[in-house]
N, C-alpha and C. Protein backbone atom coordinates (compact mmCIF):
# COMPACT_ATOMS: atom_id res chain seq x y z
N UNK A 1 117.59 96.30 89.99
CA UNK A 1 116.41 95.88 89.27
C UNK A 1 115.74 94.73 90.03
N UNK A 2 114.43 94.83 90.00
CA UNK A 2 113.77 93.96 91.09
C UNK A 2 113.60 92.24 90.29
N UNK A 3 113.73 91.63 90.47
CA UNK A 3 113.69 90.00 89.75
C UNK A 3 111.55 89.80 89.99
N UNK A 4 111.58 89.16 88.71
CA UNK A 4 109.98 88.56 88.17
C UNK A 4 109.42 88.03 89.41
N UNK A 5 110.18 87.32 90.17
CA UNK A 5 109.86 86.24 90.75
C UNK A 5 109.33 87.04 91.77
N UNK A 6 109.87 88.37 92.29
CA UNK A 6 109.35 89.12 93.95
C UNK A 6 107.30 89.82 93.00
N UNK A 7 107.54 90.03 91.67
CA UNK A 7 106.20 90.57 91.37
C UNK A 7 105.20 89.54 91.01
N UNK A 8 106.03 87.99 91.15
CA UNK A 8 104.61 87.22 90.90
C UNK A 8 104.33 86.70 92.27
N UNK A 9 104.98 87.02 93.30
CA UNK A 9 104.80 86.75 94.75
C UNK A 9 103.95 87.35 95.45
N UNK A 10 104.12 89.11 94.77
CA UNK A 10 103.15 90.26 95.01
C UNK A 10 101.83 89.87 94.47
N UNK A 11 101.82 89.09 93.17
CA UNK A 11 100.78 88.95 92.81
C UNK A 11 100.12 87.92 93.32
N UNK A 12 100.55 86.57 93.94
CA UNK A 12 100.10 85.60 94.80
C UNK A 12 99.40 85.96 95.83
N UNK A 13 100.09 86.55 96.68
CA UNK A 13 99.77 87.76 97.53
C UNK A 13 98.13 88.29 97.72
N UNK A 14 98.48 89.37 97.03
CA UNK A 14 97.06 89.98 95.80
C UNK A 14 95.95 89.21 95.78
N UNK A 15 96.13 88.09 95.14
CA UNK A 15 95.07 87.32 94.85
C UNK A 15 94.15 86.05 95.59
N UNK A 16 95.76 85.76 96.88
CA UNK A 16 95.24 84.74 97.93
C UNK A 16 94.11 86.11 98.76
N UNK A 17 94.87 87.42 99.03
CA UNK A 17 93.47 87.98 100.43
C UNK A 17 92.36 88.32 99.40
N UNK A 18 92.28 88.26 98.02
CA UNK A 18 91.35 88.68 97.46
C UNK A 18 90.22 87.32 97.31
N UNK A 19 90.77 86.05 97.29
CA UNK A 19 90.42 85.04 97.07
C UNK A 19 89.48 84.81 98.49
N UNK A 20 90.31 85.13 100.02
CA UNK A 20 90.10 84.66 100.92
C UNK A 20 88.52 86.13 101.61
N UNK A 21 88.93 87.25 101.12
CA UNK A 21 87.97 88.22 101.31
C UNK A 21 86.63 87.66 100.43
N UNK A 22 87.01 86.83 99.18
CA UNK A 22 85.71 86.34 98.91
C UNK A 22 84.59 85.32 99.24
N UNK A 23 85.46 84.65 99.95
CA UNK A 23 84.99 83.61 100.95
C UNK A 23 84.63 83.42 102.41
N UNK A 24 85.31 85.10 102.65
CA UNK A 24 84.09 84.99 103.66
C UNK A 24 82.55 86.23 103.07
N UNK A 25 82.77 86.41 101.84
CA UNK A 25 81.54 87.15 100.95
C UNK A 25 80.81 85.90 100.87
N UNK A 26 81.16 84.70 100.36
CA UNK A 26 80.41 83.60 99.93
C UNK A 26 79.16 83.31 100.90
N UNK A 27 79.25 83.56 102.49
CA UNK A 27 78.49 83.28 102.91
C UNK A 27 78.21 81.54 103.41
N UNK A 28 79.65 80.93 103.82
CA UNK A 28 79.38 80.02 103.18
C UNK A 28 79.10 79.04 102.46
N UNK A 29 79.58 79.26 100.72
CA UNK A 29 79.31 78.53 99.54
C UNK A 29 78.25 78.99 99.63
N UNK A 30 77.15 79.94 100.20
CA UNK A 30 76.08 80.04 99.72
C UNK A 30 75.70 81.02 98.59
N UNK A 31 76.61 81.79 98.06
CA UNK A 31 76.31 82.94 97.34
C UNK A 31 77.45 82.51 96.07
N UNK A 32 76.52 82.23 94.45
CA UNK A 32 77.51 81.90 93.21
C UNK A 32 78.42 83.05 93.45
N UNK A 33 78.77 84.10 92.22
CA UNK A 33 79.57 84.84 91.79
C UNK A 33 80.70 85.17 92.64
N UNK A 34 80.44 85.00 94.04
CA UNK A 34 82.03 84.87 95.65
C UNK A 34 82.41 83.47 95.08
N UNK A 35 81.74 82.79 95.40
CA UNK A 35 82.16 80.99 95.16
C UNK A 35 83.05 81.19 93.95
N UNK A 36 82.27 81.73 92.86
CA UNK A 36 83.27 81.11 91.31
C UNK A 36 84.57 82.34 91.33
N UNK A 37 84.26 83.12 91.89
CA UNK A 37 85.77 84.21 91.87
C UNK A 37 87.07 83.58 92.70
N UNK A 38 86.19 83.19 93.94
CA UNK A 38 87.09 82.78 95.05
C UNK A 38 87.91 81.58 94.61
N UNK A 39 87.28 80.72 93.55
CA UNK A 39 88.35 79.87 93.01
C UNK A 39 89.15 80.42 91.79
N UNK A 40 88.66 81.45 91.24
CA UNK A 40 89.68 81.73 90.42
C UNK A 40 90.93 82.55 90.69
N UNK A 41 90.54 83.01 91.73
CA UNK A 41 91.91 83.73 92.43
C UNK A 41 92.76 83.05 93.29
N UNK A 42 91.91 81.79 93.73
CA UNK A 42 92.97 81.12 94.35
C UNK A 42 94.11 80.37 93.50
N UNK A 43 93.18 79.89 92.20
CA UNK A 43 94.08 79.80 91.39
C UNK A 43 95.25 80.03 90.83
N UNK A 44 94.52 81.09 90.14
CA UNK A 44 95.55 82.38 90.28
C UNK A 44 97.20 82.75 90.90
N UNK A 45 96.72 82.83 92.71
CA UNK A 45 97.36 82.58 93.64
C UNK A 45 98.61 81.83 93.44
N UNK A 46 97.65 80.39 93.38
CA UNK A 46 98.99 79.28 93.65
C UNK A 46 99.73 79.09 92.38
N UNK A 47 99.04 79.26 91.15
CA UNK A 47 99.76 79.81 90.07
C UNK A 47 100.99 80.65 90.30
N UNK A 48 100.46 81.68 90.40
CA UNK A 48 101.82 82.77 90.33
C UNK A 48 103.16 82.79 91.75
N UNK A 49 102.52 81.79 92.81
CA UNK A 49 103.01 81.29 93.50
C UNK A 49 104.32 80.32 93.36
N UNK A 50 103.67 79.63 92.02
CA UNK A 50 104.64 78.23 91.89
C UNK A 50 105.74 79.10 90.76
N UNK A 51 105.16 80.09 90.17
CA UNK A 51 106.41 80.60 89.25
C UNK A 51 107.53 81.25 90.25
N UNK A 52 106.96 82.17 91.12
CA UNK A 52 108.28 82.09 92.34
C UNK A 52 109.05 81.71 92.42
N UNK A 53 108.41 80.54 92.74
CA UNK A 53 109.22 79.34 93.41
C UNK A 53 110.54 78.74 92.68
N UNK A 54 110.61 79.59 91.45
CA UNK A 54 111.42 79.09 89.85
C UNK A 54 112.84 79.52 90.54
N UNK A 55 112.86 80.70 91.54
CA UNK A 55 113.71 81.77 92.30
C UNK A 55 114.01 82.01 93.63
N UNK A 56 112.49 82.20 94.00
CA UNK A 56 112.85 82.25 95.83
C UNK A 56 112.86 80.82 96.24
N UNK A 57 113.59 81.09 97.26
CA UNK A 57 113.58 79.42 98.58
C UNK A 57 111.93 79.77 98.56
N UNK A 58 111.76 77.98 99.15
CA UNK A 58 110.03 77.83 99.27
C UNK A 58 109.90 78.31 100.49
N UNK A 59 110.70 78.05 101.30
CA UNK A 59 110.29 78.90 102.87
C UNK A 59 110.72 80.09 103.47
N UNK A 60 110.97 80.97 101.88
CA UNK A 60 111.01 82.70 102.42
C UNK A 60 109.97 82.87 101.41
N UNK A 61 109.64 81.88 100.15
CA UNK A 61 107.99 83.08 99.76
C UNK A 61 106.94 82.40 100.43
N UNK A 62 107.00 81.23 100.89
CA UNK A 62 106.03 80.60 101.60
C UNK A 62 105.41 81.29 102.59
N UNK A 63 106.68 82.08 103.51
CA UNK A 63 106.85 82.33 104.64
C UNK A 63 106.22 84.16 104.15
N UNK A 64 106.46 84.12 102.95
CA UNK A 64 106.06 85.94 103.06
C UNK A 64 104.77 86.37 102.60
N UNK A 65 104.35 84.60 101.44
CA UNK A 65 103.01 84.74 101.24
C UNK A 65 102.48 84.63 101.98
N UNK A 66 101.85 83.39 103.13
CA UNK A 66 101.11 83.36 104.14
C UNK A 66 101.46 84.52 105.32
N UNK A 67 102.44 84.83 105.83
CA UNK A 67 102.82 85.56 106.61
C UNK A 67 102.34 87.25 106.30
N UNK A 68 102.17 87.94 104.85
CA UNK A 68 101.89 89.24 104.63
C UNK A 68 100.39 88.74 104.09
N UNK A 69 100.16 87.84 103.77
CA UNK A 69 98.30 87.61 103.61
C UNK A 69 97.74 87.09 104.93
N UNK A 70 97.97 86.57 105.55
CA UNK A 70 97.35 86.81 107.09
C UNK A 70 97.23 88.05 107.85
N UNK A 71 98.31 88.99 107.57
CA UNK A 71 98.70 90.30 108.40
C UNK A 71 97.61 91.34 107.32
N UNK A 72 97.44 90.89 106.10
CA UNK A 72 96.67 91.86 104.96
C UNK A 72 94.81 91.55 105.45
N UNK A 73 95.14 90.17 105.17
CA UNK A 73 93.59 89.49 105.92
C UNK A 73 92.58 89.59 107.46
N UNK A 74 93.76 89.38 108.30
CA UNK A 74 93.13 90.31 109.54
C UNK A 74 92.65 91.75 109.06
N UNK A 75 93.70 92.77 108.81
CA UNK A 75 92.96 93.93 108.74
C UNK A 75 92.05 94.20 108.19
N UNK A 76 91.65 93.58 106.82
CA UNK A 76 91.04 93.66 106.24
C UNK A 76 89.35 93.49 107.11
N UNK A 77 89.64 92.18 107.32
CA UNK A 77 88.26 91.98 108.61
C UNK A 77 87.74 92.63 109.57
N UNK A 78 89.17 93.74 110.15
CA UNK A 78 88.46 94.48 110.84
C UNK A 78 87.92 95.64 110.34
N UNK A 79 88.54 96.55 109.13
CA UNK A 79 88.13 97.07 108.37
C UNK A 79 86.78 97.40 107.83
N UNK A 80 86.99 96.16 106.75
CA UNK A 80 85.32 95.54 106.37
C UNK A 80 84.68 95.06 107.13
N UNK A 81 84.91 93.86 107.61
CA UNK A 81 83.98 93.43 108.25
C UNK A 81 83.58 93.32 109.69
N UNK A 82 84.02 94.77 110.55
CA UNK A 82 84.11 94.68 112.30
C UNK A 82 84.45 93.71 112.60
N UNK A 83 85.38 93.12 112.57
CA UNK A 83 85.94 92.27 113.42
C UNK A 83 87.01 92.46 114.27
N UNK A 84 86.65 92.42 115.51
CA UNK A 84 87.89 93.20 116.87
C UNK A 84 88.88 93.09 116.52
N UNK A 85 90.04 93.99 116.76
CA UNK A 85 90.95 93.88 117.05
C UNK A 85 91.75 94.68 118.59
N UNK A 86 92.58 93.54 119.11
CA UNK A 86 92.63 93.85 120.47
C UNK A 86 94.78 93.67 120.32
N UNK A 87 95.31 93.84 121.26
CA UNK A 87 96.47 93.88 121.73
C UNK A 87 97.09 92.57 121.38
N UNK A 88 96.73 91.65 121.49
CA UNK A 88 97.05 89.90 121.61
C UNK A 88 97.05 89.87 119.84
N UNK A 89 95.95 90.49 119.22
CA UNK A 89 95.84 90.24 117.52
C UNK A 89 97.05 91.03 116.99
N UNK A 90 97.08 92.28 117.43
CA UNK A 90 98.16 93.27 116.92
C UNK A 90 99.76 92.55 117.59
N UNK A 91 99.70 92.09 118.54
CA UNK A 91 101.17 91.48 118.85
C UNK A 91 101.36 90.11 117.73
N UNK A 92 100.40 89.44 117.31
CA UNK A 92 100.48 88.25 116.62
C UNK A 92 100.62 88.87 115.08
N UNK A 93 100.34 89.83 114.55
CA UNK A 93 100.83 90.25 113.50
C UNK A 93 102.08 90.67 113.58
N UNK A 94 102.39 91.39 114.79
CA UNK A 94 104.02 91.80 114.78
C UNK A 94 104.53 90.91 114.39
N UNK A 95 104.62 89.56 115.22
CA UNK A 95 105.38 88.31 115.63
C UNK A 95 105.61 87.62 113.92
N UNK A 96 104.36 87.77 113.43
CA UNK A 96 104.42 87.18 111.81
C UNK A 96 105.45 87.78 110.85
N UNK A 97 105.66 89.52 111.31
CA UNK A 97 106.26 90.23 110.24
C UNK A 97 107.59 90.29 110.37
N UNK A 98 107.74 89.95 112.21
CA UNK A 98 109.07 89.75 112.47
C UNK A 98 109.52 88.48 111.96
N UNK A 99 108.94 86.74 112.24
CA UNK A 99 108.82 85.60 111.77
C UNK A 99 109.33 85.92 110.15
N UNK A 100 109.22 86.45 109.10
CA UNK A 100 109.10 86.71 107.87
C UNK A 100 110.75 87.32 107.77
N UNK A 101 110.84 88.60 108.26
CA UNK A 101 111.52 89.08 107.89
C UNK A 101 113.12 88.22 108.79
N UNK A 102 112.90 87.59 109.71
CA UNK A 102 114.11 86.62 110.31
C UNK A 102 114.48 85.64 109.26
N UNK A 103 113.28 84.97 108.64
CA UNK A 103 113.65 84.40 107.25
C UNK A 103 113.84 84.78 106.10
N UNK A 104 113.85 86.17 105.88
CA UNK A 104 114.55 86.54 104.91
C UNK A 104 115.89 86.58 105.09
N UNK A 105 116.28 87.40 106.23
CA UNK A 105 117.48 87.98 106.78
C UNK A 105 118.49 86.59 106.69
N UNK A 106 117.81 85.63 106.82
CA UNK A 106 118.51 84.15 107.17
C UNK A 106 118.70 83.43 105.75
N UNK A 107 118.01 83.76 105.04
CA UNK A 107 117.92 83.12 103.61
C UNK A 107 118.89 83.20 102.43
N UNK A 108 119.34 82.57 101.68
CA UNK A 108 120.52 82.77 100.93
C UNK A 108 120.59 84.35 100.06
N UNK A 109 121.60 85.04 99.87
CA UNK A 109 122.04 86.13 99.08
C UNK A 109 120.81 86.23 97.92
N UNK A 110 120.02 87.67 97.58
CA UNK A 110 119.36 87.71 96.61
C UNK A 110 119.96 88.01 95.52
């Protein structure tokens, strides 16, 4: 059975590239309805972040939030918003997922 703490991580997750996809919608703070979402999901975010934290070590969800929302967030950019991706970007996502998963592997018994 999976523990609360890995689905409010998922949901941190979730809500940081949703937060961060809205900010680069904002335009800059220039556009309301990106601006007022983008804080409520960040919210959100670090919310369901800190309930985690009730469970996981801070530096394996730390490490899996930023680490799988950077790897979610690049693609996303290139996706949506053409933004290149070249050999050097795709090796630096490896390096993150490997980075992640060395700290799990290393991290106390779940």
């Amino acid at each position: 059975m999976i523990n609360i703490s890995w689905i409010f991580l998922a949901g941190a997750i979730f809500f940081e590239v949703a937060g961060t996809t809205l900010l680069k919608l904002s335009n800059g703070f220039s556009r309301l309805l990106p601006v007022i979402f983008m804080f409520l999901f960040y919210i959100a975010s670090l919310s369901l972040l800190s309930l985690a934290l009730k469970k996981i070590e801070v530096g394996i969800a730390y490490a899996i939030w930023s680490g799988v929302g950077t790897a979610t967030i690049t693609l996303i950019g290139v996706v949506f918003f053409s933004e290149s991706m070249n050999i050097l970007k795709i090796g630096g996502i490896l390096l993150v997922i490997a980075g992640v998963t060395i700290l799990n592997l290393a991290g106390s018994p779940h």
